[in-house]
C-alpha atoms as a PDB file:
ATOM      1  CA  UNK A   1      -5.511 -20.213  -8.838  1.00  0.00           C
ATOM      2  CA  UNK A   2      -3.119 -21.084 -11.185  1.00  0.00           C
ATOM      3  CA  UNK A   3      -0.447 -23.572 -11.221  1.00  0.00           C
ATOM      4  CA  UNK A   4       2.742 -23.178 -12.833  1.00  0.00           C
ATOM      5  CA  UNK A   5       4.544 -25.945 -11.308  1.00  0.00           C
ATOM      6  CA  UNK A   6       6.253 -28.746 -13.593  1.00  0.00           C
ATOM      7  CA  UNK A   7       4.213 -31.590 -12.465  1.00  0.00           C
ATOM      8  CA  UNK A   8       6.940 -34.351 -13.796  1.00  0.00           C
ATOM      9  CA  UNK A   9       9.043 -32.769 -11.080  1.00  0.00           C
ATOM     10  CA  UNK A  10       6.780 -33.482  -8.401  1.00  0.00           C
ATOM     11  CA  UNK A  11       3.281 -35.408  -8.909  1.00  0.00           C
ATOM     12  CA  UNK A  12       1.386 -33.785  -5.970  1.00  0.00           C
ATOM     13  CA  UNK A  13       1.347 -31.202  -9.005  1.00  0.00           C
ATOM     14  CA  UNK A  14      -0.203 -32.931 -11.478  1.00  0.00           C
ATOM     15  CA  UNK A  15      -3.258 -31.459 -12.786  1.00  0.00           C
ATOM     16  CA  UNK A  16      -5.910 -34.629 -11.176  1.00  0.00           C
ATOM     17  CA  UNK A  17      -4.021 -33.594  -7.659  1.00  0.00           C
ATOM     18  CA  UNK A  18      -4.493 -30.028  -8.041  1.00  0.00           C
ATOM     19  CA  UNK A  19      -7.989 -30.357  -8.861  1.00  0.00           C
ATOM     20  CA  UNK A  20      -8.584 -32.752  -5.782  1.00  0.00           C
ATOM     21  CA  UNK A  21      -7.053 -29.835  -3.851  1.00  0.00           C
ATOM     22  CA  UNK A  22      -9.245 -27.186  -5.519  1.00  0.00           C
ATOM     23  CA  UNK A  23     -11.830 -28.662  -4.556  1.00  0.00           C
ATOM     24  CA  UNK A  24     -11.642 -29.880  -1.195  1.00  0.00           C
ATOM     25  CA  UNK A  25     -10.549 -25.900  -0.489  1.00  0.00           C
ATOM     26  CA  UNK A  26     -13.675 -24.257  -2.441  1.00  0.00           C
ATOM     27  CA  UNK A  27     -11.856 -22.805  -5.332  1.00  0.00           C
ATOM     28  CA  UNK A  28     -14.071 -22.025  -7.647  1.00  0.00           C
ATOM     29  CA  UNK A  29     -11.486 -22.282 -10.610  1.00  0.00           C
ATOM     30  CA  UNK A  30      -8.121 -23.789 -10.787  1.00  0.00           C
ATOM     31  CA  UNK A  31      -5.894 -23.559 -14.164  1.00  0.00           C
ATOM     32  CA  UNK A  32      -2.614 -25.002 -15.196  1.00  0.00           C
ATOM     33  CA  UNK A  33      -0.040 -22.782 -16.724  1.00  0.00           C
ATOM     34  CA  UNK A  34       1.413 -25.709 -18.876  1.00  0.00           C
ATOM     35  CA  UNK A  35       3.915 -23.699 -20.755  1.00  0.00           C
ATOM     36  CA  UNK A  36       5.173 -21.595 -17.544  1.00  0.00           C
ATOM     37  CA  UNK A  37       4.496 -18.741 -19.682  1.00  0.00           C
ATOM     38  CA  UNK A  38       2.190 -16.905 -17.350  1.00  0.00           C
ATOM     39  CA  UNK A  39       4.522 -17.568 -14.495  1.00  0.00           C
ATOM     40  CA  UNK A  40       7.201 -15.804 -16.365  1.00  0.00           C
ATOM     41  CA  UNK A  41       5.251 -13.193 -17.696  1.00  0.00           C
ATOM     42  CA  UNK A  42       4.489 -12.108 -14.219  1.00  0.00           C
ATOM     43  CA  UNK A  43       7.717 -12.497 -12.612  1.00  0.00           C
ATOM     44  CA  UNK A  44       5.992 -15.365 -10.213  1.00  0.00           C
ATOM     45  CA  UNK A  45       8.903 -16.847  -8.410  1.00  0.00           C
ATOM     46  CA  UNK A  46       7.060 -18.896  -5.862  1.00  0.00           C
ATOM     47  CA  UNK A  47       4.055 -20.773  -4.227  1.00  0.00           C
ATOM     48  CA  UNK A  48       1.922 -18.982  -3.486  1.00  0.00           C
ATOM     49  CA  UNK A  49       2.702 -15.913  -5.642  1.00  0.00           C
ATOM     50  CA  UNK A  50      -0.362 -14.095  -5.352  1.00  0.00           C
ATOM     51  CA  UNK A  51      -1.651 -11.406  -7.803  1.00  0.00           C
ATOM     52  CA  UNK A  52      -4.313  -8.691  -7.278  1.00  0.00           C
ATOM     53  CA  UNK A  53      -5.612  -6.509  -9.801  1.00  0.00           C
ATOM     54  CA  UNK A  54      -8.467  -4.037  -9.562  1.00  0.00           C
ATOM     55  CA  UNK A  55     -11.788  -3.379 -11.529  1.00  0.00           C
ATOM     56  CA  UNK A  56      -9.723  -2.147 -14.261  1.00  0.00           C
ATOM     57  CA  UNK A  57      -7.216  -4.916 -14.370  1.00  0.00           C
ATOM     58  CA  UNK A  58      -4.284  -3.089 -13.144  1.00  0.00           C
ATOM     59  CA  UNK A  59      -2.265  -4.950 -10.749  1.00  0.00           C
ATOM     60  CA  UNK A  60      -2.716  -3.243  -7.499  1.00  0.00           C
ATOM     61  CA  UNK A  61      -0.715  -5.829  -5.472  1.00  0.00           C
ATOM     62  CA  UNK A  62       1.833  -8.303  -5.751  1.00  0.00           C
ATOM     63  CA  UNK A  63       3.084 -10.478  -2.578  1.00  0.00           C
ATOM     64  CA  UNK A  64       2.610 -12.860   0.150  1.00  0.00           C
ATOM     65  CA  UNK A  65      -0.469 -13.852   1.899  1.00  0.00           C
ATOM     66  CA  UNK A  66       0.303 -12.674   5.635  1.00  0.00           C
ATOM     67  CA  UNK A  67       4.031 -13.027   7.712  1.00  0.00           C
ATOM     68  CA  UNK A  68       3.764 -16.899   8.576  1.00  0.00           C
ATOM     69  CA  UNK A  69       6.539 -18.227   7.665  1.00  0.00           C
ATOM     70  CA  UNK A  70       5.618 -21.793   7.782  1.00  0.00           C
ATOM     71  CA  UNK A  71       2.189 -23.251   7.059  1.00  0.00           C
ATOM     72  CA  UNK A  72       1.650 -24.008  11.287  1.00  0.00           C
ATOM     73  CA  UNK A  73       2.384 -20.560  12.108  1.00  0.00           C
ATOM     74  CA  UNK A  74      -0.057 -18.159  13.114  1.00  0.00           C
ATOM     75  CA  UNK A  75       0.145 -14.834  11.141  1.00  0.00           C
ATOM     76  CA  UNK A  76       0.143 -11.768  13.049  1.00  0.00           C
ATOM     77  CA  UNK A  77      -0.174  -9.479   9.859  1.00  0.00           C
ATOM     78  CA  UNK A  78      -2.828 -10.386   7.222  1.00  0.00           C
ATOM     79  CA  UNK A  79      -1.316  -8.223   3.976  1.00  0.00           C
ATOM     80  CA  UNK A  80      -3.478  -9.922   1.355  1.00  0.00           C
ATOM     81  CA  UNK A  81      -6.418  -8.753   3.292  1.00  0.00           C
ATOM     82  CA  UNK A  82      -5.618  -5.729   4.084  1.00  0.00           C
ATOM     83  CA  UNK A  83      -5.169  -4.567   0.360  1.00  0.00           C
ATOM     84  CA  UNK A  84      -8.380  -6.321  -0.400  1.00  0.00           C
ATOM     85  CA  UNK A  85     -10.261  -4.405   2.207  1.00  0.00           C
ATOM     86  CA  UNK A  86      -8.619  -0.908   0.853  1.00  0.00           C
ATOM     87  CA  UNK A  87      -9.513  -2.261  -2.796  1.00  0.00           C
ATOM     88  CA  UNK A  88     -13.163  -2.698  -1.838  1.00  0.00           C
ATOM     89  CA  UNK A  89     -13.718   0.765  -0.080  1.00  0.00           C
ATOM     90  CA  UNK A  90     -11.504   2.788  -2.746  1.00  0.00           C
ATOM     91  CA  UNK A  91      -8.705   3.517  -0.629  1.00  0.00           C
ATOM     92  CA  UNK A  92      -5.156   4.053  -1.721  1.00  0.00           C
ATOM     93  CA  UNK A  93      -2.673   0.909  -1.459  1.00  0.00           C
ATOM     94  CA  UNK A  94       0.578   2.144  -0.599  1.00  0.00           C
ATOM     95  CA  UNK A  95       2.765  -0.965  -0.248  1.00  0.00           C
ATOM     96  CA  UNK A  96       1.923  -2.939  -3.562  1.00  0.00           C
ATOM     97  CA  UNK A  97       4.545  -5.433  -3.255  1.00  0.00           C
ATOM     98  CA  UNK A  98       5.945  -7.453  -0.632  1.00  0.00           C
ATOM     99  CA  UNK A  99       8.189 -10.379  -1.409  1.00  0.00           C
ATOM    100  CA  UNK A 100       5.603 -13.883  -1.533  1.00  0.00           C
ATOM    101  CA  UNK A 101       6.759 -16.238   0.870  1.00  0.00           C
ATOM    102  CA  UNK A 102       6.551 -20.241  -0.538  1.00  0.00           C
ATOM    103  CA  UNK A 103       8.333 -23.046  -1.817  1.00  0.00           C
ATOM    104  CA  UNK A 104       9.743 -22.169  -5.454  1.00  0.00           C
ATOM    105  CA  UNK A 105       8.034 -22.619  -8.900  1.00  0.00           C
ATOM    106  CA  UNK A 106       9.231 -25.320 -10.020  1.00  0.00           C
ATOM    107  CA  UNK A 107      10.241 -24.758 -13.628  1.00  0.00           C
ATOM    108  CA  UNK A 108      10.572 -27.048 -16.286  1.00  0.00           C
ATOM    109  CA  UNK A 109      14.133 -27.800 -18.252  1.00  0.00           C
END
């Protein structure tokens, strides 16, 4: 994962937070896009924002997680995982972007 978030706007941002969080959810890496520069270079607009490329690095999707609109909700479409399981098996991924659903990035001034 990687944080773009301006941590002086919010410190459940900061970088010791984030790393708590990492953690405690198995991430195996977690990096902080100081600068916002990645955010921006990807057109990221929210969190989550999530990005998936394939073995070649080309983006292959670009969109939410599943349909639950808030955190309590139970999805009833899993779109993340569905491109993942057509990326593992080779199949073609039709619909490779659907608008992210999550608070916004919030950007520095």
């Amino acid at each position: 994962g990687i944080n773009s978030n301006d941590p002086d706007y919010d410190s459940e941002d900061s970088f010791d937070n984030m790393e708590k969080l990492a953690e405690e959810k198995g991430y195996k890496y977690y990096l902080v896009d100081d600068t916002q520069e990645i955010a921006i270079s990807y057109g990221a607009t929210c969190t989550p924002d999530p990005f998936i490329f394939d073995k070649e690095h080309k983006l292959v999707y670009h969109g939410r997680i599943n349909n639950a609109m808030e955190p309590q909700d139970t999805p009833t479409k899993h779109d993340m995982r569905e491109v993942l399981d057509k990326l593992v098996v080779g199949e073609k991924i039709d619909e490779w972007f659907v608008p992210s659903i999550g608070c916004s990035i919030k950007w520095k001034n």
